[in-house]
Protein backbone atom coordinates (compact mmCIF):
# COMPACT_ATOMS: atom_id res chain seq x y z
CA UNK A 1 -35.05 6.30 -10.81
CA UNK A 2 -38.64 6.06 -10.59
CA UNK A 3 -40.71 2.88 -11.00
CA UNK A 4 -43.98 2.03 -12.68
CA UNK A 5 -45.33 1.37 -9.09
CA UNK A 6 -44.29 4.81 -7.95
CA UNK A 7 -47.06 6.21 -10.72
CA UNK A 8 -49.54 4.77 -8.46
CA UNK A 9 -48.70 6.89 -5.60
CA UNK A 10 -49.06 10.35 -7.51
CA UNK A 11 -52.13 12.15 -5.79
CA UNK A 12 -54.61 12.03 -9.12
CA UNK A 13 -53.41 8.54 -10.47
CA UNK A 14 -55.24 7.09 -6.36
CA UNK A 15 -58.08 5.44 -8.88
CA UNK A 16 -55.91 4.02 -11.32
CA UNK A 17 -54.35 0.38 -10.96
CA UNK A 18 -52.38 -2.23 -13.38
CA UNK A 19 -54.66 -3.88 -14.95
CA UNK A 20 -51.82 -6.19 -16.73
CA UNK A 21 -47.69 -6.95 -16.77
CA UNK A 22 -47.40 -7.01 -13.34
CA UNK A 23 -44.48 -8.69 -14.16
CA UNK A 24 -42.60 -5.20 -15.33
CA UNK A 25 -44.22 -3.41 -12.31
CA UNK A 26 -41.11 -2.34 -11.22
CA UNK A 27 -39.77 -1.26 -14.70
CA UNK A 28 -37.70 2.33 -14.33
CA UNK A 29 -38.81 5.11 -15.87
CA UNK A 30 -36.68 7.93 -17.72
CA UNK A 31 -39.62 9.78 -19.85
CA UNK A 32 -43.04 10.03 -19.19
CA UNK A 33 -44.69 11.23 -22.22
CA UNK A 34 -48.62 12.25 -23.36
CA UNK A 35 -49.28 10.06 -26.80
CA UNK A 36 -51.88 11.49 -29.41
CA UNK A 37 -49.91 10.45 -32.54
CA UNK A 38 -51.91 7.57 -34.56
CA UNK A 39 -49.73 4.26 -35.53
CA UNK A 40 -47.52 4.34 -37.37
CA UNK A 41 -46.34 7.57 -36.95
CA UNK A 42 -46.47 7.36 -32.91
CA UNK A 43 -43.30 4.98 -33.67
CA UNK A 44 -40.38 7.33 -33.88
CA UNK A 45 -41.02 8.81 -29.91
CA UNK A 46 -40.54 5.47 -28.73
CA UNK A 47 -37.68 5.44 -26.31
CA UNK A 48 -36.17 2.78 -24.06
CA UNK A 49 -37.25 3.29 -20.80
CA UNK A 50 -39.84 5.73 -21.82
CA UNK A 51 -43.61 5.61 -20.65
CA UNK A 52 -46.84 6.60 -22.21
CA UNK A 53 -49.85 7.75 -21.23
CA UNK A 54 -53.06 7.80 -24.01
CA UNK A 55 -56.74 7.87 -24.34
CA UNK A 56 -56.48 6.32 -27.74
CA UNK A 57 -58.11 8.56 -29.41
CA UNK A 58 -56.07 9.00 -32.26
CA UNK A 59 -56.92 5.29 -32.66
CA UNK A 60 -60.13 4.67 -31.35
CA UNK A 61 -61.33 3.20 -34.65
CA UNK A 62 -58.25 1.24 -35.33
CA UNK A 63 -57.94 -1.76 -32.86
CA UNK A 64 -54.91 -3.62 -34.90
CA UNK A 65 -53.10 -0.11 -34.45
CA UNK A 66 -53.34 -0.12 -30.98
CA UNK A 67 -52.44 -4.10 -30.72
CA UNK A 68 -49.40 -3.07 -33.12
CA UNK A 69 -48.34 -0.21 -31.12
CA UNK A 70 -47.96 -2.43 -28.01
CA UNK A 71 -45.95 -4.93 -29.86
CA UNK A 72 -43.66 -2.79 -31.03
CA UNK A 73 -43.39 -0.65 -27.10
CA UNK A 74 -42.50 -4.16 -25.71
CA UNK A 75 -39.49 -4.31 -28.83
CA UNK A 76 -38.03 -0.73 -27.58
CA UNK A 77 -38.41 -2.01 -24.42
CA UNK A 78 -40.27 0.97 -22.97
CA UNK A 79 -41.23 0.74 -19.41
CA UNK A 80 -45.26 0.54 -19.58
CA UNK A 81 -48.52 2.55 -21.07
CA UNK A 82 -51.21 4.29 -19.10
CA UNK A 83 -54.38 3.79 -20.93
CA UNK A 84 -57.32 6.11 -20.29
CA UNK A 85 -60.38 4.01 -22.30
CA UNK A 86 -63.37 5.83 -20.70
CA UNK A 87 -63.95 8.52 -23.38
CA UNK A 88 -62.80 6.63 -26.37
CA UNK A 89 -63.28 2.59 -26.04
CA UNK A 90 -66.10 2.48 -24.13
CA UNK A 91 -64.30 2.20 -20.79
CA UNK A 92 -62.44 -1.42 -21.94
CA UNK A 93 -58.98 -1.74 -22.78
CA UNK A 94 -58.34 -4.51 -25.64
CA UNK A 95 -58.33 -7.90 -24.06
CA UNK A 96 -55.80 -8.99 -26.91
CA UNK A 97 -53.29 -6.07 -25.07
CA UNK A 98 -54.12 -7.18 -21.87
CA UNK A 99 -52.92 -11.00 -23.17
CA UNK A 100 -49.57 -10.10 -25.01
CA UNK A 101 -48.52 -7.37 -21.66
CA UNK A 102 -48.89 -10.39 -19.20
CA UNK A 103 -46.94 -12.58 -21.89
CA UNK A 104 -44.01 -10.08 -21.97
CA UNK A 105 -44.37 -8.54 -17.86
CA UNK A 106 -45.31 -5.25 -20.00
CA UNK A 107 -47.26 -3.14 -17.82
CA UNK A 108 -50.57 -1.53 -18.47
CA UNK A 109 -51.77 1.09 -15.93
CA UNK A 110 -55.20 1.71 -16.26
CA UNK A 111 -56.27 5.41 -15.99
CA UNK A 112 -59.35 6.39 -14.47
CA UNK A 113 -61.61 8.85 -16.44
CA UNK A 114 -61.42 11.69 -14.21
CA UNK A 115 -57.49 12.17 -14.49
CA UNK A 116 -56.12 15.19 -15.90
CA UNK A 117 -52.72 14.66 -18.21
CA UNK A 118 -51.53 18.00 -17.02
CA UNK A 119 -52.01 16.90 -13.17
CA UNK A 120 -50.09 13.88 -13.81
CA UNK A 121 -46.93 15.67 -15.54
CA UNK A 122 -46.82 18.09 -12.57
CA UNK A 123 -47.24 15.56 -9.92
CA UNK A 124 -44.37 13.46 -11.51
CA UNK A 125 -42.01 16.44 -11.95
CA UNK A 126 -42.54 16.71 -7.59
CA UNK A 127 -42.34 12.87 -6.99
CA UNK A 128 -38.87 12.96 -9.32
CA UNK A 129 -37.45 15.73 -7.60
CA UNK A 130 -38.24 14.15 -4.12
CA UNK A 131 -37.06 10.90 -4.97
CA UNK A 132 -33.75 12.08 -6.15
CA UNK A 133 -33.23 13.42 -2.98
CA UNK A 134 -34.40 10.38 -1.25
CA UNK A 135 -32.13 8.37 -3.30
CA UNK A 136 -28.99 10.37 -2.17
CA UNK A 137 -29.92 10.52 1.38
CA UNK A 138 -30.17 6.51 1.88
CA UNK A 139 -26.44 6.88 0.87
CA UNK A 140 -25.52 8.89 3.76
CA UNK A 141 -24.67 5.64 5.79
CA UNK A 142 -22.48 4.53 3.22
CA UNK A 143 -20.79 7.65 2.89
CA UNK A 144 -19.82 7.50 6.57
CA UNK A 145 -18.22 4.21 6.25
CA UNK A 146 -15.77 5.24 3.64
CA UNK A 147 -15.09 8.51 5.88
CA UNK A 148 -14.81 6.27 9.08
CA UNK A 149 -12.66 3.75 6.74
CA UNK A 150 -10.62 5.94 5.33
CA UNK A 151 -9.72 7.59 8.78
CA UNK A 152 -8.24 4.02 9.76
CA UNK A 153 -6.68 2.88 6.57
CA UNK A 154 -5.46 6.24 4.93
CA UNK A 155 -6.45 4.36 1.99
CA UNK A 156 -6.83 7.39 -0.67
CA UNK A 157 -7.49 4.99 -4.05
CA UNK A 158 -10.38 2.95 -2.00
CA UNK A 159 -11.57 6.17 -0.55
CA UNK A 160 -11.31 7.70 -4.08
CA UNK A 161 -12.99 4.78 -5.71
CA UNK A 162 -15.99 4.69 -2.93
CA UNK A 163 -17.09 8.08 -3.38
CA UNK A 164 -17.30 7.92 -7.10
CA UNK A 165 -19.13 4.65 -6.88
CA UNK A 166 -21.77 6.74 -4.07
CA UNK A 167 -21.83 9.77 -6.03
CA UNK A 168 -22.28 8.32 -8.87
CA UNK A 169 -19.63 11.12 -10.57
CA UNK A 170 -15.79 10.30 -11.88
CA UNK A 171 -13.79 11.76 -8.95
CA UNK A 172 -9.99 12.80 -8.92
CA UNK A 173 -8.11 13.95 -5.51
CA UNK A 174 -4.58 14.38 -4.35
CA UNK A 175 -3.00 13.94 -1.13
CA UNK A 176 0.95 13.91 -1.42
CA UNK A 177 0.18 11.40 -4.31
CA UNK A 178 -2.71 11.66 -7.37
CA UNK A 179 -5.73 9.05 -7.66
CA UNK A 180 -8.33 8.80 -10.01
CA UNK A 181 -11.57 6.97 -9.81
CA UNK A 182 -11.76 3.94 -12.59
CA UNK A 183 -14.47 5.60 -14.60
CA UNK A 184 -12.96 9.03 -15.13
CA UNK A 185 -13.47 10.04 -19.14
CA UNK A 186 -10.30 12.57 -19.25
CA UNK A 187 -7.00 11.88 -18.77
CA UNK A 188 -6.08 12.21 -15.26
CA UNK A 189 -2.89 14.36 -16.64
CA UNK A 190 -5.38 16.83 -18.41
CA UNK A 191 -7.46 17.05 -15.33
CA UNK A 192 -4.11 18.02 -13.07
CA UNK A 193 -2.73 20.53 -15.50
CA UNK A 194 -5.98 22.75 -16.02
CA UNK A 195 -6.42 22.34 -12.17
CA UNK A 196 -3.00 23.89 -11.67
CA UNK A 197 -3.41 26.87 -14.46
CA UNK A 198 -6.53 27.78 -13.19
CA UNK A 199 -5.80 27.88 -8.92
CA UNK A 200 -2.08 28.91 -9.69
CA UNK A 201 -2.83 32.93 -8.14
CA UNK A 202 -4.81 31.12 -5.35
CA UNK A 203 -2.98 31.78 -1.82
CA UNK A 204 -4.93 29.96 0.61
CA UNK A 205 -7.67 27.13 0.75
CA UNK A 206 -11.60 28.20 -1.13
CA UNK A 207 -14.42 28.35 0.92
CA UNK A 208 -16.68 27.14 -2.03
CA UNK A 209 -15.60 24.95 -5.33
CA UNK A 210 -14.31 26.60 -8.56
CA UNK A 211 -15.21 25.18 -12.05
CA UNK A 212 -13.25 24.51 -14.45
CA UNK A 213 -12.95 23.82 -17.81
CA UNK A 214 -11.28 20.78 -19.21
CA UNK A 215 -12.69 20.40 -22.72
CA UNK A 216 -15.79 21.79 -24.83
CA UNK A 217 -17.46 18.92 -23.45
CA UNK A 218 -16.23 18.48 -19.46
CA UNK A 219 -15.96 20.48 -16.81
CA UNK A 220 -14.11 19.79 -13.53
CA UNK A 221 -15.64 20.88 -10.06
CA UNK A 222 -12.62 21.45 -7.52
CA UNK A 223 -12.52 22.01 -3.98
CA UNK A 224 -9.65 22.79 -2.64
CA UNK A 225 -7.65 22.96 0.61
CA UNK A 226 -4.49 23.77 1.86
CA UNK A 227 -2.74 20.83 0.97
CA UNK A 228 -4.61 19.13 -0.73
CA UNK A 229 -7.87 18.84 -3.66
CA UNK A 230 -10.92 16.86 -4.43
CA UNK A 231 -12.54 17.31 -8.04
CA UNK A 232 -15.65 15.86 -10.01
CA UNK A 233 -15.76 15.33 -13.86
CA UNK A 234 -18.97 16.31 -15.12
CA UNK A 235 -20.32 17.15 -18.78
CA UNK A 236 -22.41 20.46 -19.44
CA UNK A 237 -25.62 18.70 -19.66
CA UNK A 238 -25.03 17.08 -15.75
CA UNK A 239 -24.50 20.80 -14.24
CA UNK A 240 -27.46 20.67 -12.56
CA UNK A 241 -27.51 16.73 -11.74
CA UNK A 242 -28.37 16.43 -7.98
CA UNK A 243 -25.20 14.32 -7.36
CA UNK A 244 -23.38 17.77 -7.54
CA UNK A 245 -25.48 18.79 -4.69
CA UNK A 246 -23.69 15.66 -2.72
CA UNK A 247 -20.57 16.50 -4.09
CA UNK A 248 -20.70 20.08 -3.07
CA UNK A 249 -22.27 18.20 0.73
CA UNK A 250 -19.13 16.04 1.24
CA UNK A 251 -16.49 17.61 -0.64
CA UNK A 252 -15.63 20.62 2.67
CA UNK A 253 -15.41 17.44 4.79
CA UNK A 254 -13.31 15.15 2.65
CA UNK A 255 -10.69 17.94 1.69
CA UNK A 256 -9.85 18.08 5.36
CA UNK A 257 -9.58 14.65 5.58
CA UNK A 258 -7.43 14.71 2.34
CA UNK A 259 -5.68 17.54 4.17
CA UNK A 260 -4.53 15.27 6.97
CA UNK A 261 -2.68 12.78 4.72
CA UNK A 262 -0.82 15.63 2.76
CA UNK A 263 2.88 16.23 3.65
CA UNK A 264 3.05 19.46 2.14
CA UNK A 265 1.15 20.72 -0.33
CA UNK A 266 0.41 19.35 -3.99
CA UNK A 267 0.98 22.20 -5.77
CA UNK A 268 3.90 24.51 -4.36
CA UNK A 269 5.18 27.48 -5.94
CA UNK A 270 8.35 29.05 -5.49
CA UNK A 271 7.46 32.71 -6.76
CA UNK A 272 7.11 33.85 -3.16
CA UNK A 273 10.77 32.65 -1.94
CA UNK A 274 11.87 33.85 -5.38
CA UNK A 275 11.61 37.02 -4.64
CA UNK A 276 12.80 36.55 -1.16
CA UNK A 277 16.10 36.36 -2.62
CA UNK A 278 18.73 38.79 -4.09
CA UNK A 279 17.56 39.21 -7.70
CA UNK A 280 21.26 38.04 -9.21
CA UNK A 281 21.18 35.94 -12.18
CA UNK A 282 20.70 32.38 -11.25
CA UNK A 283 20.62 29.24 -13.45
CA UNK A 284 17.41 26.50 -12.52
CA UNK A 285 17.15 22.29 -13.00
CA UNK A 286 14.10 20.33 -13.35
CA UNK A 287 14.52 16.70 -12.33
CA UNK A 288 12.27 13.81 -12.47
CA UNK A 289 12.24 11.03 -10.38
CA UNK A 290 9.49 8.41 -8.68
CA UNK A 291 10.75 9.55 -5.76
CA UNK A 292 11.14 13.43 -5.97
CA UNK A 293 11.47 14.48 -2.15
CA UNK A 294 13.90 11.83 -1.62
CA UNK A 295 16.23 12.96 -4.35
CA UNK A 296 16.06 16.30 -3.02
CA UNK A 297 16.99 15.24 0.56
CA UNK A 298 20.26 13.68 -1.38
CA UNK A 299 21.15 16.69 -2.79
CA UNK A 300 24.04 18.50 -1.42
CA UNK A 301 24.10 22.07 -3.10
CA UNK A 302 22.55 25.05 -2.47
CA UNK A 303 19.11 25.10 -4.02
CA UNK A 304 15.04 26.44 -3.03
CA UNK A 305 12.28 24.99 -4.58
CA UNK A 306 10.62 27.03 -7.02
CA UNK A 307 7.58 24.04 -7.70
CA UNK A 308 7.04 20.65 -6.72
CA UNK A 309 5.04 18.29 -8.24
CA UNK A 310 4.16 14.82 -6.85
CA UNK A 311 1.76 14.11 -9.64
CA UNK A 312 4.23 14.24 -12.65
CA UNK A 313 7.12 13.95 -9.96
CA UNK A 314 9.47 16.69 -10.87
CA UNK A 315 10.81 19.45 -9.13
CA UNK A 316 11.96 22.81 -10.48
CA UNK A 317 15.16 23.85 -8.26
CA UNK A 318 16.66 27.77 -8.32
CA UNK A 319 20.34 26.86 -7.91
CA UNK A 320 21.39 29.67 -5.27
CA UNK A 321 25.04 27.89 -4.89
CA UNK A 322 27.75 30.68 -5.81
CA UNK A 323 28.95 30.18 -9.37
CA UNK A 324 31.93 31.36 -10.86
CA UNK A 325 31.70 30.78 -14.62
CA UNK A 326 29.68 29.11 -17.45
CA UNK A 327 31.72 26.13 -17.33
CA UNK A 328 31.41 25.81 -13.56
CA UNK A 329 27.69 25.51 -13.98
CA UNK A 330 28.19 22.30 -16.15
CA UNK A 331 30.26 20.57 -13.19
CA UNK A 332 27.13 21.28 -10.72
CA UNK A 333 25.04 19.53 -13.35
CA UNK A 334 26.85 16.75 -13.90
CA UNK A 335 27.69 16.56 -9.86
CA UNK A 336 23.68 16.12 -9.50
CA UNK A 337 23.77 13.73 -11.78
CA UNK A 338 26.27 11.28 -10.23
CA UNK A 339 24.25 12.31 -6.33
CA UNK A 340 21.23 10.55 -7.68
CA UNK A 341 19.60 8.72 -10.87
CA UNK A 342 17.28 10.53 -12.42
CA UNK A 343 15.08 9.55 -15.18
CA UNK A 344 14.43 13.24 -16.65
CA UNK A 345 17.68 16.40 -16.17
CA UNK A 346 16.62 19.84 -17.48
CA UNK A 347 19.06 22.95 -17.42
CA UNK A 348 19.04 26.57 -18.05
CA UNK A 349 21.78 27.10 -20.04
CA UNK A 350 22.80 30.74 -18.77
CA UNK A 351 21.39 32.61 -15.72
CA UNK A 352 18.81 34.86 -15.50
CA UNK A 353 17.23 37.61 -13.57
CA UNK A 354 14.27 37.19 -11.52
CA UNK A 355 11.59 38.75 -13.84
CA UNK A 356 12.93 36.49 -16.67
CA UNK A 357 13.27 33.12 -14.51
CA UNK A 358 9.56 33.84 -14.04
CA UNK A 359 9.54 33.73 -18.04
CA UNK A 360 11.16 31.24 -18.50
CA UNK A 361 9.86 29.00 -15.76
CA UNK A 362 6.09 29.65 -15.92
CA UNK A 363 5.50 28.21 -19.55
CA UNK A 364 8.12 25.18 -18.85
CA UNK A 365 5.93 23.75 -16.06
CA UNK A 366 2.88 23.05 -18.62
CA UNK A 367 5.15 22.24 -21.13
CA UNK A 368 6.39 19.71 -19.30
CA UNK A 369 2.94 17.83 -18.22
CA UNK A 370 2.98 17.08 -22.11
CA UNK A 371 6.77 15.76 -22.40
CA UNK A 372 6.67 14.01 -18.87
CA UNK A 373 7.48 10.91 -20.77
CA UNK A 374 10.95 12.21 -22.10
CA UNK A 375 14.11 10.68 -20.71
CA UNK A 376 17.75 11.93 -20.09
CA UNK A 377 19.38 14.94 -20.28
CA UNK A 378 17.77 18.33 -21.71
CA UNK A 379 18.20 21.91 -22.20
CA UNK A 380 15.37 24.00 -21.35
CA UNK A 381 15.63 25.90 -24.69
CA UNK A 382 14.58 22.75 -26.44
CA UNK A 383 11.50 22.32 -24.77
CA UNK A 384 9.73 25.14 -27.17
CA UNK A 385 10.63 23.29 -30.08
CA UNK A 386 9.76 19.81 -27.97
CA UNK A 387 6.49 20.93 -27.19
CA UNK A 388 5.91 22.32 -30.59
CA UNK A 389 6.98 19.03 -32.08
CA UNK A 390 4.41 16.98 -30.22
CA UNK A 391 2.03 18.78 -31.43
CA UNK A 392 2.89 18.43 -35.11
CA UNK A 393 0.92 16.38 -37.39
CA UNK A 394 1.62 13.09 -37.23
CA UNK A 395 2.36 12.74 -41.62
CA UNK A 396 5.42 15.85 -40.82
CA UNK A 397 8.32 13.72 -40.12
CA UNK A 398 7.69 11.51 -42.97
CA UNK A 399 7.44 14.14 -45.32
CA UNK A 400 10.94 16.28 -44.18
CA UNK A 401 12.64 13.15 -43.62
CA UNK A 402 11.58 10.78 -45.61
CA UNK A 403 12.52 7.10 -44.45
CA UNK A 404 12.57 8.17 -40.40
CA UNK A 405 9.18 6.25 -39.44
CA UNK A 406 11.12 3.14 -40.47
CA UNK A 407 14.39 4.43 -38.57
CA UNK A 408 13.01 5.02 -35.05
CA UNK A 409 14.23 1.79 -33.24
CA UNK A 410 17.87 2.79 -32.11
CA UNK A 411 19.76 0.24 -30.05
CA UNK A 412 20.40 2.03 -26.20
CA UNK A 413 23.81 2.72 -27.51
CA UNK A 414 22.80 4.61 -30.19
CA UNK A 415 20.18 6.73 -28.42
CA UNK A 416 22.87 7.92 -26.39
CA UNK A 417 25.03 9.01 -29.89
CA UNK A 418 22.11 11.08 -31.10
CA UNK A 419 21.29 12.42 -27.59
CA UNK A 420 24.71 13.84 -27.76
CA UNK A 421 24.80 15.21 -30.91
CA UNK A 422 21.29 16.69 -29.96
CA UNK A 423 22.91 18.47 -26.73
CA UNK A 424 25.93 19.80 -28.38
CA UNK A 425 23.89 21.45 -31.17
CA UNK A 426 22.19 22.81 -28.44
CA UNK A 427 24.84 24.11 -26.48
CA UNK A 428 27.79 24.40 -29.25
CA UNK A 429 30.40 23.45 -26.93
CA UNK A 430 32.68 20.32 -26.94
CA UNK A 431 33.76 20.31 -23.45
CA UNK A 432 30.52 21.25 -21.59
CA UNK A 433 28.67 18.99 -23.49
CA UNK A 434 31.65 16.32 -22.27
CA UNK A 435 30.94 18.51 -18.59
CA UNK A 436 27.25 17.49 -18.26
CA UNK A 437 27.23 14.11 -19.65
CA UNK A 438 30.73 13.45 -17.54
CA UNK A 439 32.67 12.06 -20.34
CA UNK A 440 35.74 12.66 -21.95
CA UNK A 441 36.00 15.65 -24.89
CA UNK A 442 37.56 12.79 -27.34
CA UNK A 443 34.11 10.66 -26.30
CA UNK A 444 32.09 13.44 -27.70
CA UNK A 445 33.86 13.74 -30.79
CA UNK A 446 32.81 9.71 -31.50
CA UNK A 447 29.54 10.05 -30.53
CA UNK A 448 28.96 12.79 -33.04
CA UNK A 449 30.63 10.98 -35.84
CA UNK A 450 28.86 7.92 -35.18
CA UNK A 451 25.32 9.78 -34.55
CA UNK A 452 25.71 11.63 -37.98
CA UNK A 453 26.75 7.87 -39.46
CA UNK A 454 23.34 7.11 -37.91
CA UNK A 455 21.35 9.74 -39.30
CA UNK A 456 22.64 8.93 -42.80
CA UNK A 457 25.37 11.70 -42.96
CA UNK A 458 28.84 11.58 -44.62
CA UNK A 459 31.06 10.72 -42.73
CA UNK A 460 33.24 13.81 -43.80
CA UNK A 461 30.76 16.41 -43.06
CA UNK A 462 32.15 19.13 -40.94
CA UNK A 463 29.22 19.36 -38.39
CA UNK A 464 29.98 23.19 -37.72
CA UNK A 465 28.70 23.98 -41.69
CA UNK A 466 25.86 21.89 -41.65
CA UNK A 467 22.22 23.25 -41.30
CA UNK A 468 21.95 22.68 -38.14
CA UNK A 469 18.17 23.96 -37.73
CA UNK A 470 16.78 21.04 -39.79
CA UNK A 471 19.24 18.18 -37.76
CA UNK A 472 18.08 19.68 -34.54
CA UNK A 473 14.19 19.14 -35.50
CA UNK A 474 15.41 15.73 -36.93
CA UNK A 475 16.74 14.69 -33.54
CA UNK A 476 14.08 16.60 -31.21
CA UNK A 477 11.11 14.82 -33.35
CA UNK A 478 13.33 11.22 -32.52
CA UNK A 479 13.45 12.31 -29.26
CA UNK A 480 10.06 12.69 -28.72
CA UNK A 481 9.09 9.63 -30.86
CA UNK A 482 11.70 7.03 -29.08
């Protein structure tokens, strides 16, 4: 930012000098502003940081005005005024102003009669611009040591953290893991999904950034690389800040550092080796885990990758293991099950084509960026209603079912009652349901009783006649809530 001092080195301003304040010489300056409004109006265009340069002539004839003016500058705390008293007060500026600016370091630049306003504005617009640049370009040093540093430590959250602190810009990049600088204003998780919609038909690494939009307000600049991305968080009104211009200066160079680090890539997509294969129907999981590539080193079917993603931590697996019947499908889930622990298990609950995996598959991985907090065991046809659910204003559960808000902290035990009941509405079937969760037929049966005893139900209520639409939104909006 520019200083009081720095009006002194503008080309027309050489005969000019502080006359008082010396104090505030090195007060920053934000606006620089011609004043012809008399006091008291003059009052509303006082800004913090904001300078002002006058002649007085509004107020040549009213001293206490001018005095008043001053007083109530050094309250807004503005940065200094520029006074110009040849044509108006006789070449003297007020010694009572000169008094209360060196009581309050308030600086008064005195302006020599020959200055032209409109040469001043002009020459300040240059000195602004160049000292932008300037300011950027001290940085470079600093800049190097985080590269240098970074290159030795592989620390991506410091690294992450330094540039935004440099650039001056919120700053969000991903090597085989996601870090955000601390002073990003959007969720990180917003950031990631629009990132993925938007470069999900991109093939191979951009020459140049794309934009994109994360809210009315913010948009994120992305540059991406084969493995890897680095984005900035800007809002509409910073599009043409120069700290884009070191953004856009560093980012080619950090994204093959970021590169380096990566694994594999961030963002994988399985469309490609999809259609690789024989287009047969084929059923798909998603499963969540901290530690997503290890749980897929543990599995020991026949699976490919159709995404992968280390942010949220899931992975989306095409089973290509042979599969003789419905029910045998149920005994591969619940086999992945007992291979590893997994906080999140989602199924396809028949098999489907290639063009209708796709589908299916496509809408599911945003869907799930806004359930990644669900636990347990899931059907992908309930992620619809899921996602629908969590949308839903926050008054609907109290008004279908009245009395729920107060009913939403179940004991573990019961959880896993209405988690059952939930899957075999779902599903319809006693002994798949009893297949997936690997329990016995007659433990399904209890759980249902005692999950409709739960839900307030009669204990005599054949489940089969009940309406099962309205107890499925009952338990999906528990699930979601719990």
């Amino acid at each position: 930012m520019l200083k009081v001092t720095d009006l002194l080195r503008l080309p027309s301003m050489k005969q000019s000098f502080i006359v008082a304040g010396h104090d505030g010489m090195f007060n920053i300056i934000k606006k620089l502003e011609i004043m012809e409004e008399p006091f008291p109006q003059v009052l509303e265009f006082l800004v913090p940081y904001g300078f002002m340069l006058t002649n007085f002539w509004s107020m040549k004839d009213d001293k206490e005005g001018r005095l008043e003016l001053v007083k109530n500058m050094i309250a807004a705390r503005c940065s200094g005024l520029g006074i110009m008293p040849g044509p108006h007060l006789s070449s003297e500026i007020d010694p009572e102003i000169i008094e209360l600016a060196n009581e309050n370091g308030f600086p008064i630049l005195f302006v020599d009669e020959g200055v032209r306003w409109g040469d001043i504005i002009s020459e300040y617009g240059m000195l602004t611009n160049a000292y932008t640049i300037s300011r950027f370009d001290v940085k470079w040093n600093d800049l190097l040591d985080a590269f240098l540093d970074f290159r030795t430590d592989k620390d991506s959250k410091t690294f992450c953290q330094r540039l935004s602190n440099l650039i001056e810009l919120p700053i969000v990049l991903s090597t085989d893991t996601v870090v955000s600088s601390e002073n990003s204003p959007i969720s990180v998780a917003l950031i990631i999904s629009r990132i993925q919609t938007a470069s999900r038909n991109i093939r191979k690494p951009m020459n140049s950034p794309i934009t994109v939009r994360l809210t009315n307000e913010y948009f994120a600049i992305v540059q991406q690389g084969k493995k890897a991305f680095i984005a900035v968080c800007i809002k509409n009104q910073t599009l043409n800040d120069p700290s884009l211009q070191l953004f856009s200066r560093i980012a080619p160079t950090a994204i093959r550092e970021l590169d380096k680090l990566c694994s594999s890539t961030y963002h994988e997509t399985g469309n490609q080796i999809l259609t690789r294969l024989e287009d047969i129907p084929r059923y798909f999981v998603l499963i969540k885990n901290q530690s997503i590539r290890e749980v897929e080193k543990k599995l020991n079917f026949k699976f490919v990758v159709y995404e992968r993603n280390t942010y949220f931590n899931y992975s989306i697996l095409i089973i290509t293991e042979e599969v003789g019947n419905s029910h045998d499908i149920y005994r591969i889930y619940q086999r992945i099950q007992d291979m590893v622990e997994l906080d999140l298990f989602v199924f396809s609950s028949k098999a489907l084509y290639q063009k209708d995996l796709i589908k299916e598959l496509e809408p599911l991985k945003l869907i799930i960026n806004t359930l990644s907090h669900l636990k347990g065991v899931y059907s992908a046809d309930e992620f619809p209603l899921l996602y629908i659910l969590a949308y839903a204003p926050h008054e609907y559960k109290s008004h279908i079912f009245p009395g729920m808000e107060s009913g939403l902290h179940f004991k573990e035990e019961e959880k896993n009652f209405l988690d059952t009941l939930r899957l075999y509405i779902v599903i319809r079937n006693m002994s798949e349901v009893a297949c997936i969760l690997g329990i016995h037929t007659n433990s399904v049966k209890y759980r249902l009783t005692r999950a409709l005893r739960i839900l307030g139900y009669e204990e005599d209520e054949n489940i089969a006649e009940m309406a099962s639409v309205k107890l499925l939104v009952q338990l999906e909006l528990i699930a979601i809530e719990t």
